[in-house]
N, C-alpha and C. Protein backbone atom coordinates (compact mmCIF):
# COMPACT_ATOMS: atom_id res chain seq x y z
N UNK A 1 3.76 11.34 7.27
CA UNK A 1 5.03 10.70 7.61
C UNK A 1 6.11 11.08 6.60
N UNK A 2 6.08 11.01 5.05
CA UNK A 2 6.49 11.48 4.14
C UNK A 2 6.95 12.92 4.60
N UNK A 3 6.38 14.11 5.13
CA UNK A 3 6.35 15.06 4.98
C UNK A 3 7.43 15.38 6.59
N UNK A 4 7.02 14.44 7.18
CA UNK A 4 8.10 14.43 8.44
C UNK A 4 9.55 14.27 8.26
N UNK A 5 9.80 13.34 7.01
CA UNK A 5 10.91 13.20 6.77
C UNK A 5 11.47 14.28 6.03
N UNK A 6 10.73 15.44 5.41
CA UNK A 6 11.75 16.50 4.52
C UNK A 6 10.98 16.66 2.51
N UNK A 7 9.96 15.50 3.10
CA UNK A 7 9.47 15.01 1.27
C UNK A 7 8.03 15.43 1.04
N UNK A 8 8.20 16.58 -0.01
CA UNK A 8 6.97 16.84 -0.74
C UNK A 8 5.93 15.40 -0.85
N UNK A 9 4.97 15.17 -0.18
CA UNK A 9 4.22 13.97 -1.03
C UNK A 9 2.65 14.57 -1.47
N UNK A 10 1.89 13.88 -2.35
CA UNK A 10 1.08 13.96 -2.91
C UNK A 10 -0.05 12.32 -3.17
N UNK A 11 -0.74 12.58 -2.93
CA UNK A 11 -1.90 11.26 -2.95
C UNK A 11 -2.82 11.15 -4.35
N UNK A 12 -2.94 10.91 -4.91
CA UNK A 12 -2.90 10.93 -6.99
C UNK A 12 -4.28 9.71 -6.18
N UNK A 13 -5.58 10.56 -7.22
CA UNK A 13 -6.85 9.45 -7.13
C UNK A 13 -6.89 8.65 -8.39
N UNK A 14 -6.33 7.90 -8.07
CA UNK A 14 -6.33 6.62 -9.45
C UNK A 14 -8.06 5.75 -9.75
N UNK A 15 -8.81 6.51 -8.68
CA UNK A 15 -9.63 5.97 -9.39
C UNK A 15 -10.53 6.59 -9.91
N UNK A 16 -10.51 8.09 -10.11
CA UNK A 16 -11.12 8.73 -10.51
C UNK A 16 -12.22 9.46 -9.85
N UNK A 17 -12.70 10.63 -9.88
CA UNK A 17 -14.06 11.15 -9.69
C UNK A 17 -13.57 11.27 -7.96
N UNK A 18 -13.28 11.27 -7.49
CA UNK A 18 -12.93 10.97 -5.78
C UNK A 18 -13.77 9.96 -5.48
N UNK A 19 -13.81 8.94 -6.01
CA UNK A 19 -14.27 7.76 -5.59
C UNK A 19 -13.41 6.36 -4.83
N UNK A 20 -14.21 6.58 -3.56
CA UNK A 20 -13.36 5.56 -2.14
C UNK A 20 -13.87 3.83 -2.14
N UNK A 21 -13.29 3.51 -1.88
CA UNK A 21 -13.98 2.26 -1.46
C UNK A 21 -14.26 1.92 -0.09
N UNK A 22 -15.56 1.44 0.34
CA UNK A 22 -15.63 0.77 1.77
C UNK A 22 -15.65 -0.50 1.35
N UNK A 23 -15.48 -0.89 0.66
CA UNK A 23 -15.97 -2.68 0.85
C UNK A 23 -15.02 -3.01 -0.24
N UNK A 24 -14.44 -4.26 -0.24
CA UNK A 24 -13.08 -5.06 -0.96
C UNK A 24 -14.36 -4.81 -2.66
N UNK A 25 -15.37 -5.25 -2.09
CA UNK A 25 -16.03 -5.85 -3.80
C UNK A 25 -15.71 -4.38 -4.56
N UNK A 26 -15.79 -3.22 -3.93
CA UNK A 26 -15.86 -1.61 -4.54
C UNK A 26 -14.64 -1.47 -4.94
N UNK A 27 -13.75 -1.66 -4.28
CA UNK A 27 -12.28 -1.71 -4.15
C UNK A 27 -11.63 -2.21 -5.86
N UNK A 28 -12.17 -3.99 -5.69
CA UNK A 28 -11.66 -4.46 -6.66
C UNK A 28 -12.48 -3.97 -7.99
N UNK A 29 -13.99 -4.19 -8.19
CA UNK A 29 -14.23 -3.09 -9.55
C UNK A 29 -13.66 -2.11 -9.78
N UNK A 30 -13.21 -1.19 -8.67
CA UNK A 30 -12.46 0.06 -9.14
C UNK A 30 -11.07 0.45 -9.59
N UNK A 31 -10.63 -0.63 -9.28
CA UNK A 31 -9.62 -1.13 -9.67
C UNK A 31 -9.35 -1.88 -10.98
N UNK A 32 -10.25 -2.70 -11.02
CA UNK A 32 -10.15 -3.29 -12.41
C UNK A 32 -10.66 -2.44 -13.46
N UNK A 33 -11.55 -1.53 -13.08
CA UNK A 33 -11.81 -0.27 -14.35
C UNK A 33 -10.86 0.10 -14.46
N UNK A 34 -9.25 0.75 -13.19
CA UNK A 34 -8.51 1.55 -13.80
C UNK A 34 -7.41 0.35 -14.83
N UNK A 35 -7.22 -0.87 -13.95
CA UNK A 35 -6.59 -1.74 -14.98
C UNK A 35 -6.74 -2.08 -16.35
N UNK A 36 -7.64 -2.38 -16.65
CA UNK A 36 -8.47 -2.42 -18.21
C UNK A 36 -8.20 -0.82 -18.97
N UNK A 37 -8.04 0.07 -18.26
CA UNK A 37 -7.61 0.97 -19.40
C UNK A 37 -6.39 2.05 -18.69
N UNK A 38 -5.04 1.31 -19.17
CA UNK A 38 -3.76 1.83 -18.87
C UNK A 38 -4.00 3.65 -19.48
N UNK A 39 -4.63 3.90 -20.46
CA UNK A 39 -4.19 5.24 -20.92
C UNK A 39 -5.17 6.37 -19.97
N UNK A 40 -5.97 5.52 -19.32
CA UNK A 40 -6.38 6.66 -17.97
C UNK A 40 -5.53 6.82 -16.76
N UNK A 41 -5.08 5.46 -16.51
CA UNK A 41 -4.38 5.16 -15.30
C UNK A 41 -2.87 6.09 -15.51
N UNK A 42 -2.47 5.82 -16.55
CA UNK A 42 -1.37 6.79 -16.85
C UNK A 42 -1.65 8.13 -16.77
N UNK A 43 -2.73 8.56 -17.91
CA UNK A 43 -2.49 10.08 -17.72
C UNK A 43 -3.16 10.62 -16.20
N UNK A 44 -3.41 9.67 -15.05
CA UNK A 44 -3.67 10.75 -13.97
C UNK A 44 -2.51 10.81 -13.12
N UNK A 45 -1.67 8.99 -13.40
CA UNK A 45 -0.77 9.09 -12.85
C UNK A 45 0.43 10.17 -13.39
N UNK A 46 0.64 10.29 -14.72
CA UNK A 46 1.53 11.82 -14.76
C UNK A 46 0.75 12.85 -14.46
N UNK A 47 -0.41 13.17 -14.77
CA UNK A 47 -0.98 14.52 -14.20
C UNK A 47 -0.50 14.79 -12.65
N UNK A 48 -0.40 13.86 -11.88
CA UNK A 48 0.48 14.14 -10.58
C UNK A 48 1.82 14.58 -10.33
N UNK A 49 2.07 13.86 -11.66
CA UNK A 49 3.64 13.89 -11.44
C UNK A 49 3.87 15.31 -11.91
N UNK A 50 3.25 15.86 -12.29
CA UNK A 50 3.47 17.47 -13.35
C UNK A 50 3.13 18.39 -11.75
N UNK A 51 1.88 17.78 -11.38
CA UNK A 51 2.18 18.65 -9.92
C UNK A 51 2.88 19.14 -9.38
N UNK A 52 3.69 17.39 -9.08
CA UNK A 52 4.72 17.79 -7.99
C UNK A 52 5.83 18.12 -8.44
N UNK A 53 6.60 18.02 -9.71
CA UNK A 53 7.29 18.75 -10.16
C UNK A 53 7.10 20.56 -11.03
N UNK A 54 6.07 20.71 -10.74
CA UNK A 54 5.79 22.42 -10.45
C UNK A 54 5.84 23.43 -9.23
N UNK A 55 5.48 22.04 -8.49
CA UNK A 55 5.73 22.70 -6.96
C UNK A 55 6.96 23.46 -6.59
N UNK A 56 6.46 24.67 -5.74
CA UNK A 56 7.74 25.55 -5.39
C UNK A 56 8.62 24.52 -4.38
N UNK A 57 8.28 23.27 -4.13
CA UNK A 57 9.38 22.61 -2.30
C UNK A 57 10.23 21.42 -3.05
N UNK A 58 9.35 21.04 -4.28
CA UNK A 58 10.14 19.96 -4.92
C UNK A 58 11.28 20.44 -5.81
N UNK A 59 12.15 19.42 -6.35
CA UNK A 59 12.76 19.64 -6.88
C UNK A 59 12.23 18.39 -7.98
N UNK A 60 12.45 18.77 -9.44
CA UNK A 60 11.74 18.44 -10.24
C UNK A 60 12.34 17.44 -11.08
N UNK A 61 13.67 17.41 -11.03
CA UNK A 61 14.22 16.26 -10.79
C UNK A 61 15.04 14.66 -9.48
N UNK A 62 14.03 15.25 -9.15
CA UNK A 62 14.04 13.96 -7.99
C UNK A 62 12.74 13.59 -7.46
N UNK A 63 12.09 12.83 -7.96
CA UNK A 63 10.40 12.45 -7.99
C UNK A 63 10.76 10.79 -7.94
N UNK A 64 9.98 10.51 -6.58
CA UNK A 64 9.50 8.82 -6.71
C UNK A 64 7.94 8.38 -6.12
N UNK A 65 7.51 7.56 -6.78
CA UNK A 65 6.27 7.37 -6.14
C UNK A 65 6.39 5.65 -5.29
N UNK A 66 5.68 5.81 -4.68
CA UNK A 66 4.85 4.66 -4.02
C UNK A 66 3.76 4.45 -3.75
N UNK A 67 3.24 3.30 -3.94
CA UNK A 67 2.14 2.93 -3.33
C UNK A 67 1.98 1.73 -2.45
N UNK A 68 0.61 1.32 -1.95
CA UNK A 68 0.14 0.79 -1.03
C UNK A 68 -1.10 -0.61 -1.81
N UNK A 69 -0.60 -1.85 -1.53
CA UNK A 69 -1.90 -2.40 -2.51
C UNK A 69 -1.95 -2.06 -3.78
N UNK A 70 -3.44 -1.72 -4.17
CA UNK A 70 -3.64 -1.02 -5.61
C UNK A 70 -2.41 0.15 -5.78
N UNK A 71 -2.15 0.63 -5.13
CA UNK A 71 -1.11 1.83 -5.75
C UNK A 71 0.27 1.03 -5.41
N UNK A 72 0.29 0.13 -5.17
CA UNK A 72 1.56 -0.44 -5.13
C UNK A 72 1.87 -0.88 -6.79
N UNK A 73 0.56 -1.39 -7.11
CA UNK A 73 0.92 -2.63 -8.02
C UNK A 73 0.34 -1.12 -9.40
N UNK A 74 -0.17 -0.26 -9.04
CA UNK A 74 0.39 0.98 -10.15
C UNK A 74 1.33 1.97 -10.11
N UNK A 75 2.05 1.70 -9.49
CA UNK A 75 3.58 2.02 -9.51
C UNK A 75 4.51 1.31 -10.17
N UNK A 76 4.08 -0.23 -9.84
CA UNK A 76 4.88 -0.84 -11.19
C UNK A 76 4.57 -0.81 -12.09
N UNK A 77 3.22 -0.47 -12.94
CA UNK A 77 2.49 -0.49 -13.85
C UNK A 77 3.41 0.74 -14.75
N UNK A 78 3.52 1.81 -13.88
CA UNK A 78 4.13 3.25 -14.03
C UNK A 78 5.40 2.61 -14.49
N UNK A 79 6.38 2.18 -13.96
CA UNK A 79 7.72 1.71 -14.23
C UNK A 79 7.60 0.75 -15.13
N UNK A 80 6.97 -0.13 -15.02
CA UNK A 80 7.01 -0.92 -16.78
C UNK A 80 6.99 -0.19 -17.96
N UNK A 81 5.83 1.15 -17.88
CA UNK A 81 5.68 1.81 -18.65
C UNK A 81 6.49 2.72 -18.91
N UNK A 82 7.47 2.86 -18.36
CA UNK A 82 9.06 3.86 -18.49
C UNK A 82 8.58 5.08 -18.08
N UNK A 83 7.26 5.27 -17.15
CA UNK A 83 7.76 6.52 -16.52
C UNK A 83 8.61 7.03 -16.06
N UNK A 84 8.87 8.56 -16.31
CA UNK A 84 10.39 9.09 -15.80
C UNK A 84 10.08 9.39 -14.44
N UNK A 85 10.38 9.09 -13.62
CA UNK A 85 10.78 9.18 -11.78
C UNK A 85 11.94 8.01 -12.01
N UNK A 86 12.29 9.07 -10.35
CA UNK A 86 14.00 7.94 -9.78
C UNK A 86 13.52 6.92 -9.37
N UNK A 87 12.21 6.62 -8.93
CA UNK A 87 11.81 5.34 -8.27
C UNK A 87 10.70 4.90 -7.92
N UNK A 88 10.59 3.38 -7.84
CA UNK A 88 9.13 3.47 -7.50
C UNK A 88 9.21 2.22 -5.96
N UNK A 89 8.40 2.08 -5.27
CA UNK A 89 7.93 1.39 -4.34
C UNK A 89 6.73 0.71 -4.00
N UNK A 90 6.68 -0.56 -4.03
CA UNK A 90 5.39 -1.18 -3.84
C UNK A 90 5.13 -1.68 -2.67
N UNK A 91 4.26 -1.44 -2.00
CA UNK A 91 3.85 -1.98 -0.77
C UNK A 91 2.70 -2.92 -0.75
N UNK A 92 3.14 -4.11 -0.70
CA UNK A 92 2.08 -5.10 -0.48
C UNK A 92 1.09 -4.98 -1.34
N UNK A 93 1.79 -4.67 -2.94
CA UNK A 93 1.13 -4.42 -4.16
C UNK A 93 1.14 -5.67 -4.92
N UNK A 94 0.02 -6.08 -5.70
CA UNK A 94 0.25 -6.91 -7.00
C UNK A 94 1.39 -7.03 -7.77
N UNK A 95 2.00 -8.44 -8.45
CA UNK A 95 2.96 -7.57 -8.89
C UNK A 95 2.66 -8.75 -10.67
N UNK A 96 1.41 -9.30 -10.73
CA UNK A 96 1.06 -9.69 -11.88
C UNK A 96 0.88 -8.82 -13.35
N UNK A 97 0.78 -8.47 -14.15
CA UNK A 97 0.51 -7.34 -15.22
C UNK A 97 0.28 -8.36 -16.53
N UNK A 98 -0.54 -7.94 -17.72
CA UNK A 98 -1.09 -8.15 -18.71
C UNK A 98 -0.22 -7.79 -19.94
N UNK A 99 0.94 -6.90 -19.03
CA UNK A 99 2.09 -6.10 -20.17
C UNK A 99 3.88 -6.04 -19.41
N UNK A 100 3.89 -7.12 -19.70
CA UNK A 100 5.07 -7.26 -19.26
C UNK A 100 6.66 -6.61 -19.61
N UNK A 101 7.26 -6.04 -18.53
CA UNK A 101 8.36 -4.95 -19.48
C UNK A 101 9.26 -5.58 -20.25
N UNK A 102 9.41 -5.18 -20.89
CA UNK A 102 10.46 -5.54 -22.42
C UNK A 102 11.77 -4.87 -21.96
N UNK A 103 13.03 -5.30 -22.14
CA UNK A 103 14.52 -4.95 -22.45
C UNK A 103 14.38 -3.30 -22.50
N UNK A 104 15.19 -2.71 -21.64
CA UNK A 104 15.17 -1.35 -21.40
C UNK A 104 14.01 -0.31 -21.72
N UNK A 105 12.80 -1.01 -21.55
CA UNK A 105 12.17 -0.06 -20.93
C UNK A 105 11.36 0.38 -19.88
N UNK A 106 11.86 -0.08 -18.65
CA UNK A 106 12.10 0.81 -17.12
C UNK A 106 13.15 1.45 -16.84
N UNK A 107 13.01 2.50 -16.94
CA UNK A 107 14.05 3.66 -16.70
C UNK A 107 14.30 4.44 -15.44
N UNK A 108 13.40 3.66 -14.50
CA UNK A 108 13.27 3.85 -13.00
C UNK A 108 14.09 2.47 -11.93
N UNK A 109 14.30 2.96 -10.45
CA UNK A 109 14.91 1.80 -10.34
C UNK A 109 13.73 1.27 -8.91
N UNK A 110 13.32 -0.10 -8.94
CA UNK A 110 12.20 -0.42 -8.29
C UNK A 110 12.23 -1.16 -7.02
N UNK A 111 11.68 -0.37 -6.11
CA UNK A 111 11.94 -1.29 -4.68
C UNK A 111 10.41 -1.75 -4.37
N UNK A 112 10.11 -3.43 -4.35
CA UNK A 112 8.64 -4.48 -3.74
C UNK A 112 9.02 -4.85 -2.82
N UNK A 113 8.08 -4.42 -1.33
CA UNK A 113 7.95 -5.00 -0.12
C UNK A 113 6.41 -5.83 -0.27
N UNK A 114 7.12 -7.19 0.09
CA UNK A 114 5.64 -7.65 -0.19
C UNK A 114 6.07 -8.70 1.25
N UNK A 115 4.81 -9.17 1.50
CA UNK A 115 4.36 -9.87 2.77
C UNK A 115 4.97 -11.41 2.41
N UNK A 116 5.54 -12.06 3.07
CA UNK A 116 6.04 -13.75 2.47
C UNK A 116 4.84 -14.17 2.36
N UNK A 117 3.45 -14.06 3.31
CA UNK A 117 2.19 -14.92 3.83
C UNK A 117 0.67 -13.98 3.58
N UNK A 118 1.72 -13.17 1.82
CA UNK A 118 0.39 -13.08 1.31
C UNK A 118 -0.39 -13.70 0.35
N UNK A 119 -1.77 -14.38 1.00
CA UNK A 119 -2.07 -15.41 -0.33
C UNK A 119 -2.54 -14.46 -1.72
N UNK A 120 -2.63 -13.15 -1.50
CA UNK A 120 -2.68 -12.19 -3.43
C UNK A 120 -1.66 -12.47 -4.05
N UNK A 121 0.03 -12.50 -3.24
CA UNK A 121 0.64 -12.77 -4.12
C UNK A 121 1.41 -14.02 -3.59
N UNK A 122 1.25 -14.98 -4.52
CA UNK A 122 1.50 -16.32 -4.33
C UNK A 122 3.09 -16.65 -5.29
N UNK A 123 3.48 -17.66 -4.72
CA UNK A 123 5.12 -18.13 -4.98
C UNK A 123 4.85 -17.86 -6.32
N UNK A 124 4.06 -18.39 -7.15
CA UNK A 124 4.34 -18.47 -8.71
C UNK A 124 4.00 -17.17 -9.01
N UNK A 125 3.48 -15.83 -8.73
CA UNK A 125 3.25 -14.65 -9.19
C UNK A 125 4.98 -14.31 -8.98
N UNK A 126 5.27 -14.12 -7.64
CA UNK A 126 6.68 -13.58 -7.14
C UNK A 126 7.78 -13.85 -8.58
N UNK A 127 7.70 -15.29 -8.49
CA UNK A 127 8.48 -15.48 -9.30
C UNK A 127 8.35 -15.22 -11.14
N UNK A 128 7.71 -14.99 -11.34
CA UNK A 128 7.44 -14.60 -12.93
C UNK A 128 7.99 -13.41 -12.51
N UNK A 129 7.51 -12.53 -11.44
CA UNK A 129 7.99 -10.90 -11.75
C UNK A 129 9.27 -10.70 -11.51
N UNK A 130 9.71 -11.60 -10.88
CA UNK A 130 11.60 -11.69 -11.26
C UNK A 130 12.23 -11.67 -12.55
N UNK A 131 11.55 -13.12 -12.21
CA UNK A 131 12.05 -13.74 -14.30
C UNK A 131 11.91 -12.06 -15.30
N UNK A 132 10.97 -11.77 -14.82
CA UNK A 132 9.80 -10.46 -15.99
C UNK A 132 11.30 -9.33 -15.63
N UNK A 133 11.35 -8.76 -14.19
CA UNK A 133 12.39 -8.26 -14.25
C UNK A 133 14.00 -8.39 -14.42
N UNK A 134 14.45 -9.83 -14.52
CA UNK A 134 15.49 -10.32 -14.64
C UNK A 134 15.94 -10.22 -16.31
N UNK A 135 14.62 -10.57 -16.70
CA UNK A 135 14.80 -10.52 -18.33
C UNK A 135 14.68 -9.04 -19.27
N UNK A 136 14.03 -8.01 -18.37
CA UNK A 136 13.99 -6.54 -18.69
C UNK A 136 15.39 -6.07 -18.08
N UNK A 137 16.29 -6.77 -17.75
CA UNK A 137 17.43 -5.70 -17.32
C UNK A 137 17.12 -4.83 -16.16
N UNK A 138 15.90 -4.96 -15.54
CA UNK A 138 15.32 -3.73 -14.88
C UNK A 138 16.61 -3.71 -13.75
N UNK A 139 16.78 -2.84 -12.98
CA UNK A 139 17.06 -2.32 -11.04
C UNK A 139 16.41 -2.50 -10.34
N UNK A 140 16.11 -3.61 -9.42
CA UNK A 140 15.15 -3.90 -8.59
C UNK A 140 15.39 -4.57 -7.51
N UNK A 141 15.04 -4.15 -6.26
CA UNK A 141 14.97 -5.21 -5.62
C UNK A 141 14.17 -5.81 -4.61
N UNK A 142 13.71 -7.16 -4.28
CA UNK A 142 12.51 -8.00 -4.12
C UNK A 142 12.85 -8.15 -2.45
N UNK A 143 11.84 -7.74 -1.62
CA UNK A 143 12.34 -8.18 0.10
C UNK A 143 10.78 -8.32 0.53
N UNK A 144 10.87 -9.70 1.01
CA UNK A 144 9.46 -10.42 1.19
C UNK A 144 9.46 -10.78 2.97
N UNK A 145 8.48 -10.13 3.83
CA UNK A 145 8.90 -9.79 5.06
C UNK A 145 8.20 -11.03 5.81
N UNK A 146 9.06 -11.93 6.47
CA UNK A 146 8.31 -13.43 7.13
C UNK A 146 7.27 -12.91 7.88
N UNK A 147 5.98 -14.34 7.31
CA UNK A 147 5.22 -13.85 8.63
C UNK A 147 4.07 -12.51 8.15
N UNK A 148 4.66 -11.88 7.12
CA UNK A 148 3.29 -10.79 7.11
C UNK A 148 2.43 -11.07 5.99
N UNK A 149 1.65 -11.02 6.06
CA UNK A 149 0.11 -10.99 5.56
C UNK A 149 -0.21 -9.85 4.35
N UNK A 150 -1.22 -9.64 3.43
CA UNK A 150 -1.62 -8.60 3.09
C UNK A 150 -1.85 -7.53 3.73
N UNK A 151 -1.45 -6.23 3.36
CA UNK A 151 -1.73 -4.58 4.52
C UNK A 151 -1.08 -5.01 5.43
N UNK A 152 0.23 -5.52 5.67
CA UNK A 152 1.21 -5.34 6.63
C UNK A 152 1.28 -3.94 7.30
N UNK A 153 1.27 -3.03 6.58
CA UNK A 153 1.71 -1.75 7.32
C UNK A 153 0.16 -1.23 7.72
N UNK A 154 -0.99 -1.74 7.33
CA UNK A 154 -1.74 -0.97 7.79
C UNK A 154 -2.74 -1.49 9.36
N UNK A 155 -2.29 -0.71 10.19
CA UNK A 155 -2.63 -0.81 11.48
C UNK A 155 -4.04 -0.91 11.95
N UNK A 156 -4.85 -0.61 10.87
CA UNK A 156 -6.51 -1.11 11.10
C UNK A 156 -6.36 -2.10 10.13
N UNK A 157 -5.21 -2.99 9.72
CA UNK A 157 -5.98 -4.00 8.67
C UNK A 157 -6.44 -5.68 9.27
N UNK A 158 -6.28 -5.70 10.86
CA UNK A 158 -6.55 -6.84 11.68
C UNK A 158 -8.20 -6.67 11.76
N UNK A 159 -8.98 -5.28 11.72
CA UNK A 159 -9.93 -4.88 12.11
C UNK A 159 -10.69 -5.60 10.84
N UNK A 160 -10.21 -4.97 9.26
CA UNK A 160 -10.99 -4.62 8.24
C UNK A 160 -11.02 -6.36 7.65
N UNK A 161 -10.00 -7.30 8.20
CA UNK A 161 -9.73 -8.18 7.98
C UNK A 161 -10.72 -9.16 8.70
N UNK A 162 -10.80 -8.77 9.70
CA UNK A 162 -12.40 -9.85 10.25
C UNK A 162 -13.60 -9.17 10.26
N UNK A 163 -13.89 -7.99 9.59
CA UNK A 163 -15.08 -7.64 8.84
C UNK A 163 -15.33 -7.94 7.74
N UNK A 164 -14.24 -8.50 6.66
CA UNK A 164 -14.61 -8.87 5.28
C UNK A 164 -14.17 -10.37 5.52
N UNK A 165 -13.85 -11.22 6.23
CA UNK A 165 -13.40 -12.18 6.33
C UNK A 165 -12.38 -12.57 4.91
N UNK A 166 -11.03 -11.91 5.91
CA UNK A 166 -10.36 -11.77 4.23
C UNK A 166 -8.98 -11.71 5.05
N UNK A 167 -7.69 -12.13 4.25
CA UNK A 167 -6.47 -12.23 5.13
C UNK A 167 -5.50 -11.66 5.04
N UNK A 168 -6.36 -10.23 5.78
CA UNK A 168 -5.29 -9.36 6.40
C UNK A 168 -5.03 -8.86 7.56
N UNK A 169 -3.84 -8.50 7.77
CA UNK A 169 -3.10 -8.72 8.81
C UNK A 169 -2.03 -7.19 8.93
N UNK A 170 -1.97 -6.71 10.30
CA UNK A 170 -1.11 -5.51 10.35
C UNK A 170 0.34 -6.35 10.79
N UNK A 171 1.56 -6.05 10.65
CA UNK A 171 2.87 -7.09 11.09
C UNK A 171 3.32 -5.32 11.31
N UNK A 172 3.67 -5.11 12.59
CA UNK A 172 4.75 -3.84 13.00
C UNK A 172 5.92 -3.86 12.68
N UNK A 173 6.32 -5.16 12.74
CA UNK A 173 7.75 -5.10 13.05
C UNK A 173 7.86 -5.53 11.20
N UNK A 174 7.48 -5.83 10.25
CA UNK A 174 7.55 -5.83 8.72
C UNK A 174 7.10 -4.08 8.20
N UNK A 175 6.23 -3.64 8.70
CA UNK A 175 5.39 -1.94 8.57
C UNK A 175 7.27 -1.21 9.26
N UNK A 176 7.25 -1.57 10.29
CA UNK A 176 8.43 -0.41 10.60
C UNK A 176 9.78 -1.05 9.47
N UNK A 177 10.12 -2.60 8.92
CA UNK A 177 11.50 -2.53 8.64
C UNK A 177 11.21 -2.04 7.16
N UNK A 178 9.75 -2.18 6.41
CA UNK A 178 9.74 -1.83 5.13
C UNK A 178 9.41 -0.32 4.93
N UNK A 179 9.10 0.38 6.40
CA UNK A 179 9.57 1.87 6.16
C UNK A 179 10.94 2.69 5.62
N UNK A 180 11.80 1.71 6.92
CA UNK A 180 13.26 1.54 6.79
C UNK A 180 13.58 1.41 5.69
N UNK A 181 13.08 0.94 4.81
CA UNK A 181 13.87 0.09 3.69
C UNK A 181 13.56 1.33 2.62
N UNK A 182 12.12 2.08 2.37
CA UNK A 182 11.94 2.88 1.56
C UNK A 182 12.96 4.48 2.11
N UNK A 183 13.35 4.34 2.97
CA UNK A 183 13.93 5.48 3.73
C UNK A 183 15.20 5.26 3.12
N UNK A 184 15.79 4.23 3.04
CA UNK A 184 17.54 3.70 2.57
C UNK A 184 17.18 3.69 0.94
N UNK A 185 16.00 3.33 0.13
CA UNK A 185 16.08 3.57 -1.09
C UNK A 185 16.05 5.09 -1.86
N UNK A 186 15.33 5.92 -0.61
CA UNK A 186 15.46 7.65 -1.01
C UNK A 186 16.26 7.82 -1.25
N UNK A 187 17.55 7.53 -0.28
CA UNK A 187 18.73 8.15 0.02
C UNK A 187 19.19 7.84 -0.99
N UNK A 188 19.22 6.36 -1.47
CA UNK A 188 20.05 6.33 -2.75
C UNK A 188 19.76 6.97 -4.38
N UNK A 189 18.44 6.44 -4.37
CA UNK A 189 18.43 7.26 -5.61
C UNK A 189 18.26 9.08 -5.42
N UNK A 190 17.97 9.45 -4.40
CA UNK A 190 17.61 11.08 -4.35
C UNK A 190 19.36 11.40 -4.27
């Protein structure tokens, strides 16, 4: 879809080794290994970024990442950490952290689509990561889509959601406006 629109993209294995998850329990250990140690999670997340700014289609100053879930909520991880990209995007990502950004240093500007009726991220998480970004000076901005659930955009997540008995939910009409929304944030920062 990325690539429909005109944009080099690239899929960065944050968890190492090409290791997938089928099951939430795989998911979340693998995840919490890459959380517990930021200086892996970083250097694979720039090892990507060196990619795509070597690439002959990119241009090497105009790089943003996003993610989905876990890569949502290490994208902000990335931008707390003052990675250099124009931007980052979280999709129905975490937006709790252990390292909260300090006064100018996100040097990226950050767009969170998160679900209103997701119980991962609950009123009192939302709101610290305001405060967290209100008090970092950061560029950001917060659009919480009524009505959607965790994996809003993902169209098997009604399926994967009554196989793990777990509450997620696909919302189309939140999946198509928070496409929209990352489409109007290209434009601006690219």
């Amino acid at each position: 879809m990325l690539a429909e629109l005109g944009y080099t993209a690239l899929a960065v294995d944050m968890y190492g080794d090409g290791k997938q998850a089928d099951h939430p329990e795989h998911a979340g250990k693998f995840a919490g290994e890459v959380m517990k140690n930021r200086e892996i999670a970083t250097a694979r997340f720039q090892a990507g970024r060196r990619i795509l700014q070597e690439h002959a289609t990119v241009n090497p100053e105009k790089i943003a990442a996003i993610g989905y879930c876990f890569g949502g909520t290490i994208v902000l991880e990335m931008a707390r950490l003052g990675t250099d990209v124009n931007g980052v995007v979280s999709f129905h990502g975490s937006l709790g952290t252990a390292h909260p950004a300090q006064p100018g240093s996100v040097k990226t500007k950050v767009l969170v689509l998160n679900g209103a009726a997701d119980p991962f991220v609950p009123a009192e998480q939302i709101a610290q990561f305001k405060k967290e970004m209100d008090g970092a000076g950061v560029d950001y901005k917060f659009i919480s889509y009524e009505r959607a659930k965790h994996a809003f955009t993902n169209p098997e997540a009604d399926t994967f959601g009554k196989k793990f008995n777990m509450p997620l939910e696909y919302n189309a009409r939140a999946d198509e406006q928070s496409w929209a929304e990352m489409q109007r944030f290209f434009k601006k920062i690219f």
